[in-house]
N, C-alpha and C. Protein backbone atom coordinates (compact mmCIF):
# COMPACT_ATOMS: atom_id res chain seq x y z
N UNK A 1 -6.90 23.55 -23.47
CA UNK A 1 -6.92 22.42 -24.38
C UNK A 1 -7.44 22.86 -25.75
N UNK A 2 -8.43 24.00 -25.90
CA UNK A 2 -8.90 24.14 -27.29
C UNK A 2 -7.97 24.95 -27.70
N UNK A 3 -7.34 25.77 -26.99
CA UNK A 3 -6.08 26.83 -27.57
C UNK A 3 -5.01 25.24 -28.74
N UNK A 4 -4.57 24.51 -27.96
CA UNK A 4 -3.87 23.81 -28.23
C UNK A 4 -4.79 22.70 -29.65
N UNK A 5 -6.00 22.44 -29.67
CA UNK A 5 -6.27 22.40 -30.96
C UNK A 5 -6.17 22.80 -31.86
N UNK A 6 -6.68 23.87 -31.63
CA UNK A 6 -6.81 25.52 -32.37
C UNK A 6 -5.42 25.86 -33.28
N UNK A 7 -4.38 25.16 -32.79
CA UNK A 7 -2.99 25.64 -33.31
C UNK A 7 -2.93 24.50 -34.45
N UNK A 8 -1.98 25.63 -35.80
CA UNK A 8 -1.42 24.70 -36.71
C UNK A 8 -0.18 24.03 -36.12
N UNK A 9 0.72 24.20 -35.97
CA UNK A 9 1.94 23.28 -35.27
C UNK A 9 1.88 22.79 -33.98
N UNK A 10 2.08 21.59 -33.76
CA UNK A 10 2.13 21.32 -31.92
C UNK A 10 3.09 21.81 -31.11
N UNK A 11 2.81 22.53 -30.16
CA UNK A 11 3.97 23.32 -29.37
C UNK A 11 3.82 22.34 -28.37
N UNK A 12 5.01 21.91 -28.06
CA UNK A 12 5.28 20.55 -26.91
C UNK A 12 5.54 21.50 -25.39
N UNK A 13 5.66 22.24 -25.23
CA UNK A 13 6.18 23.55 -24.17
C UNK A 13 4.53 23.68 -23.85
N UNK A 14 3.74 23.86 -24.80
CA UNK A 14 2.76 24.43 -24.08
C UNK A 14 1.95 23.32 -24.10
N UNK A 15 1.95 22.00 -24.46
CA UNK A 15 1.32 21.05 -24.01
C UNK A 15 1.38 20.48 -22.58
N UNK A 16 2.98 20.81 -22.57
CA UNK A 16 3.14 20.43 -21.27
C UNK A 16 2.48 21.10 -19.96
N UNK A 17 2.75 22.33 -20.32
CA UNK A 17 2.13 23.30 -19.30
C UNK A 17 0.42 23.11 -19.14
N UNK A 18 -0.01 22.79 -19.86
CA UNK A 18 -1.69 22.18 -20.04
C UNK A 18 -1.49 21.52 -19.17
N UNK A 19 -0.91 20.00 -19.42
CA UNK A 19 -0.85 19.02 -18.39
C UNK A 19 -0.62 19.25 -17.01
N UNK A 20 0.56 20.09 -16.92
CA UNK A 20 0.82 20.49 -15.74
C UNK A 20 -0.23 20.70 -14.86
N UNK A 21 -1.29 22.06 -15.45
CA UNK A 21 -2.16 22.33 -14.96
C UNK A 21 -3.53 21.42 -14.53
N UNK A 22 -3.59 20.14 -15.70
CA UNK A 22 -4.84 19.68 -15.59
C UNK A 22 -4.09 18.56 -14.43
N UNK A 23 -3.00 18.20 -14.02
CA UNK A 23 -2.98 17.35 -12.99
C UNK A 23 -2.50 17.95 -11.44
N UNK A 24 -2.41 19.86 -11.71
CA UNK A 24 -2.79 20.27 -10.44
C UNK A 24 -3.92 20.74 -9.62
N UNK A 25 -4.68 20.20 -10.81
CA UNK A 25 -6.43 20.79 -10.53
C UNK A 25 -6.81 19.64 -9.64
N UNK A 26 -6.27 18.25 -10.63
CA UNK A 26 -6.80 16.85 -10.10
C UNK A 26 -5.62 16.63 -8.67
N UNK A 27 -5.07 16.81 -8.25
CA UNK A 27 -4.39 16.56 -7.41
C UNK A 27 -5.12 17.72 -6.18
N UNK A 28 -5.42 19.13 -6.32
CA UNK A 28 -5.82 19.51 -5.13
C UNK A 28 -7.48 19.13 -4.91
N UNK A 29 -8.45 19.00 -6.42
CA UNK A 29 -9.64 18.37 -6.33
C UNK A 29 -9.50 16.69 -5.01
N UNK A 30 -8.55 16.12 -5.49
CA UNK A 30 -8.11 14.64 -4.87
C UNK A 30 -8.26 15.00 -3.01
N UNK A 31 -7.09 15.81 -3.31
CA UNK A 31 -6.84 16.28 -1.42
C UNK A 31 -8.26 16.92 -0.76
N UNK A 32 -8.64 17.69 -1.00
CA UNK A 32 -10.04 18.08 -0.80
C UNK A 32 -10.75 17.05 -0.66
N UNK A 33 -11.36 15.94 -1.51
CA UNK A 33 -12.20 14.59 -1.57
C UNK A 33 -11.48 13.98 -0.33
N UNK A 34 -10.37 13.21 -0.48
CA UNK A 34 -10.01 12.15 0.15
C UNK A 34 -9.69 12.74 1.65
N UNK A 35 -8.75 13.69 1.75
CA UNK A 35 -8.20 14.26 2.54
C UNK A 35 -9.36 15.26 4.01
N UNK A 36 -9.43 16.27 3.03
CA UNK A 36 -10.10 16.82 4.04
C UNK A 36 -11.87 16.12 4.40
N UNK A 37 -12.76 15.78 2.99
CA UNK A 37 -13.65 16.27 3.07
C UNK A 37 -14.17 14.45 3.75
N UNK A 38 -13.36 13.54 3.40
CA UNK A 38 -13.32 12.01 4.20
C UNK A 38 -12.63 12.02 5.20
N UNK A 39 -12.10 12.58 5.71
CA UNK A 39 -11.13 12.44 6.93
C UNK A 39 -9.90 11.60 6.93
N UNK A 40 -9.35 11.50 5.66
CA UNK A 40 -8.72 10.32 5.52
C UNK A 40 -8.08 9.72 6.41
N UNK A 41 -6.93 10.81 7.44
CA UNK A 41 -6.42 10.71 8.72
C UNK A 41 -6.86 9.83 9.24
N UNK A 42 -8.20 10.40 9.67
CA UNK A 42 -8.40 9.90 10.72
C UNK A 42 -8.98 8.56 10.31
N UNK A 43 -9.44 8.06 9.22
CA UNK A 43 -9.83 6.96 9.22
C UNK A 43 -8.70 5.91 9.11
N UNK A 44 -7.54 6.67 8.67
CA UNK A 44 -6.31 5.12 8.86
C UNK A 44 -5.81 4.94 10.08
N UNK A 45 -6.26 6.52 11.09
CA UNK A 45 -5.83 6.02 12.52
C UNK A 45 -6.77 5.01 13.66
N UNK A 46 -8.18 4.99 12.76
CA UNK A 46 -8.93 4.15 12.99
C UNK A 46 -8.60 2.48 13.15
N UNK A 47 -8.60 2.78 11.58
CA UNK A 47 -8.11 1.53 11.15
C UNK A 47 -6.91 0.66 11.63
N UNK A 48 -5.69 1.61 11.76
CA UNK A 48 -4.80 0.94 12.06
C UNK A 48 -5.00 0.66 14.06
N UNK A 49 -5.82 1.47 14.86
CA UNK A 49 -6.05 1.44 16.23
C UNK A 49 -6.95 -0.24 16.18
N UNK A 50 -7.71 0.00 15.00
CA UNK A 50 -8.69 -1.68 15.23
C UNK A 50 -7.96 -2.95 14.73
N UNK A 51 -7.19 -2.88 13.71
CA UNK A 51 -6.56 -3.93 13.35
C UNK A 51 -5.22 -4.26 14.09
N UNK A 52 -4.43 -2.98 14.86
CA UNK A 52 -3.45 -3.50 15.24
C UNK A 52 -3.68 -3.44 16.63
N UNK A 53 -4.64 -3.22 17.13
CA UNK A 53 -5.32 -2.66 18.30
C UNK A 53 -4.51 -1.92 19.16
N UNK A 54 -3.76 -0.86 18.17
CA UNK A 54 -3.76 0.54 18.69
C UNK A 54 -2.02 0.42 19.32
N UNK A 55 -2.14 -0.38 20.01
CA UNK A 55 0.01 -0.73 20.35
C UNK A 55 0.28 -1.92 20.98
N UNK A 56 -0.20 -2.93 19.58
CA UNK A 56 0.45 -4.03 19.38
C UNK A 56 0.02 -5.09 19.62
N UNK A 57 -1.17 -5.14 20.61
CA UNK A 57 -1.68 -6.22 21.29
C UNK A 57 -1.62 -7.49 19.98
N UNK A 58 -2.10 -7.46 18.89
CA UNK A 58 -2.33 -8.52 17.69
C UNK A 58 -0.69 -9.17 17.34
N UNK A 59 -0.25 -8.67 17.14
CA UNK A 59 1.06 -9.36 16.91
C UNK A 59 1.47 -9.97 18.30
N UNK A 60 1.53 -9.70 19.28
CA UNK A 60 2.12 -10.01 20.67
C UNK A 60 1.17 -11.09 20.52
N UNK A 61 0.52 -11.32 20.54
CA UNK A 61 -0.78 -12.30 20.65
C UNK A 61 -0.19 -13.28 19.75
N UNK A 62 -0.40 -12.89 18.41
CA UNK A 62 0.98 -14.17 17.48
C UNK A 62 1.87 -14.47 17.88
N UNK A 63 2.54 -13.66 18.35
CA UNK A 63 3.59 -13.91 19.18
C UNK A 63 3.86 -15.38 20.05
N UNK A 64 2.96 -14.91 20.47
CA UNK A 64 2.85 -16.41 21.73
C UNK A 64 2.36 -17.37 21.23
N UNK A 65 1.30 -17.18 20.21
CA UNK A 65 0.89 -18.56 19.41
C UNK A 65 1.47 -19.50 18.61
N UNK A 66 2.55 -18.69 18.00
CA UNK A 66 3.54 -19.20 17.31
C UNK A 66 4.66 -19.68 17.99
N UNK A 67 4.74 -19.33 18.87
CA UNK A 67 6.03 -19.95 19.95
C UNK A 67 5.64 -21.08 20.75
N UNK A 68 4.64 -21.49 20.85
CA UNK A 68 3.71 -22.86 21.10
C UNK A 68 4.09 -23.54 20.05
N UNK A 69 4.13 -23.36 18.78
CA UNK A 69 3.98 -24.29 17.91
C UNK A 69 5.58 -24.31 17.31
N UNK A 70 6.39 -23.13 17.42
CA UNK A 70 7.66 -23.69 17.21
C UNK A 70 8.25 -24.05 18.32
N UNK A 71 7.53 -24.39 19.44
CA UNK A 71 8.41 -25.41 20.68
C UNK A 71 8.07 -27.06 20.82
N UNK A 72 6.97 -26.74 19.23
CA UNK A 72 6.85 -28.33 19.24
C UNK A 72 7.78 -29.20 18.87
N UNK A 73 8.28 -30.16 18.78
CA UNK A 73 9.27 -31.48 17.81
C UNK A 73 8.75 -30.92 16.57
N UNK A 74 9.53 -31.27 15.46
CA UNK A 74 9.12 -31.29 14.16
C UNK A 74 9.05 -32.58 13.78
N UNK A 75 7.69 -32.64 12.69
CA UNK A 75 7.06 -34.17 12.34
C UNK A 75 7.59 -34.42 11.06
N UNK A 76 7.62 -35.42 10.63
CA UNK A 76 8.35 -36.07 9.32
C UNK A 76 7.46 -34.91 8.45
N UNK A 77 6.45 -34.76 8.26
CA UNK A 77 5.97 -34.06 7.19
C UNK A 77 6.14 -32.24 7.19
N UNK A 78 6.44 -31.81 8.40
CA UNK A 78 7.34 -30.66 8.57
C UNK A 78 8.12 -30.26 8.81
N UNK A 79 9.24 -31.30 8.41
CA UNK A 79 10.88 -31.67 8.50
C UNK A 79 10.77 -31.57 6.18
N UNK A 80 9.90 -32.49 6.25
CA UNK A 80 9.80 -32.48 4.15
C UNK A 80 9.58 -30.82 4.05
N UNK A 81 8.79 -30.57 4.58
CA UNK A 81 8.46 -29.25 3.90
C UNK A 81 9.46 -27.99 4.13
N UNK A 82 9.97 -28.32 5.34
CA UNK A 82 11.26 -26.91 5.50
C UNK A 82 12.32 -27.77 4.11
N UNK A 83 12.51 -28.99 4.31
CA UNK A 83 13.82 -29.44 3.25
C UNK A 83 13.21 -29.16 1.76
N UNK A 84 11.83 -28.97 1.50
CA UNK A 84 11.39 -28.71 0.01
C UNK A 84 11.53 -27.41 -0.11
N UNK A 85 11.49 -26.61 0.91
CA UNK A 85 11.38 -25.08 0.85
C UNK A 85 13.07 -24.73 0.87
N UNK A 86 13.48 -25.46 1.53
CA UNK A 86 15.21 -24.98 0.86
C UNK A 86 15.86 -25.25 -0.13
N UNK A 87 15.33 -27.06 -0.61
CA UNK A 87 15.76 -26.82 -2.01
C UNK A 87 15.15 -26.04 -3.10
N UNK A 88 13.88 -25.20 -2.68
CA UNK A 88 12.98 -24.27 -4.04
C UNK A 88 14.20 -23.18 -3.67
N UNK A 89 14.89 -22.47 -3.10
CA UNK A 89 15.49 -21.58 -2.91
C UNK A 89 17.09 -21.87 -3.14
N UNK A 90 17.57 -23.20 -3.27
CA UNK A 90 18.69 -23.01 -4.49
C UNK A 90 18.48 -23.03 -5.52
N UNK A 91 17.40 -23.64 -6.21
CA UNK A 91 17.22 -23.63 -7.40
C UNK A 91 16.82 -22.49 -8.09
């Protein structure tokens, strides 16, 4: 970067190549932090094992909850709201 001060004319070739460099420093600095030195892996296999509890149980679970409630009749006021929600979608 001070080379590139340092100069009377701006050389766009070697600016670039600066850049190049200063966002492969920050990109393997990044992987190192996030990657190795947090475990990142393993914390989204965490994450995704607790929130989706691992194969599927949470959705299957909606699943059935929601099929209770669309085996109900539909009531005047959720008969308006599917017909308001189709006319927002021609318009």
């Amino acid at each position: 970067m001070y080379d590139l001060q340092n100069m009377q004319r701006f050389d766009l070739t070697r600016f670039e190549d600066v850049i190049g460099e200063i966002r492969t420093c920050v990109a393997e600095h990044l992987w190192q932090l996030a990657v190795e030195k947090a475990e990142m892996f393993t914390q989204i296999k965490l994450m995704k094992d607790f929130f989706l509890l691992g194969r599927g149980e949470l959705f299957l679970e909606f699943i059935k909850l929601a099929d209770i409630t669309l085996k109900k009749t539909p009531s005047s006021t959720s008969r308006r709201g599917k017909n308001l929600f189709i006319f927002t979608l021609r318009v």
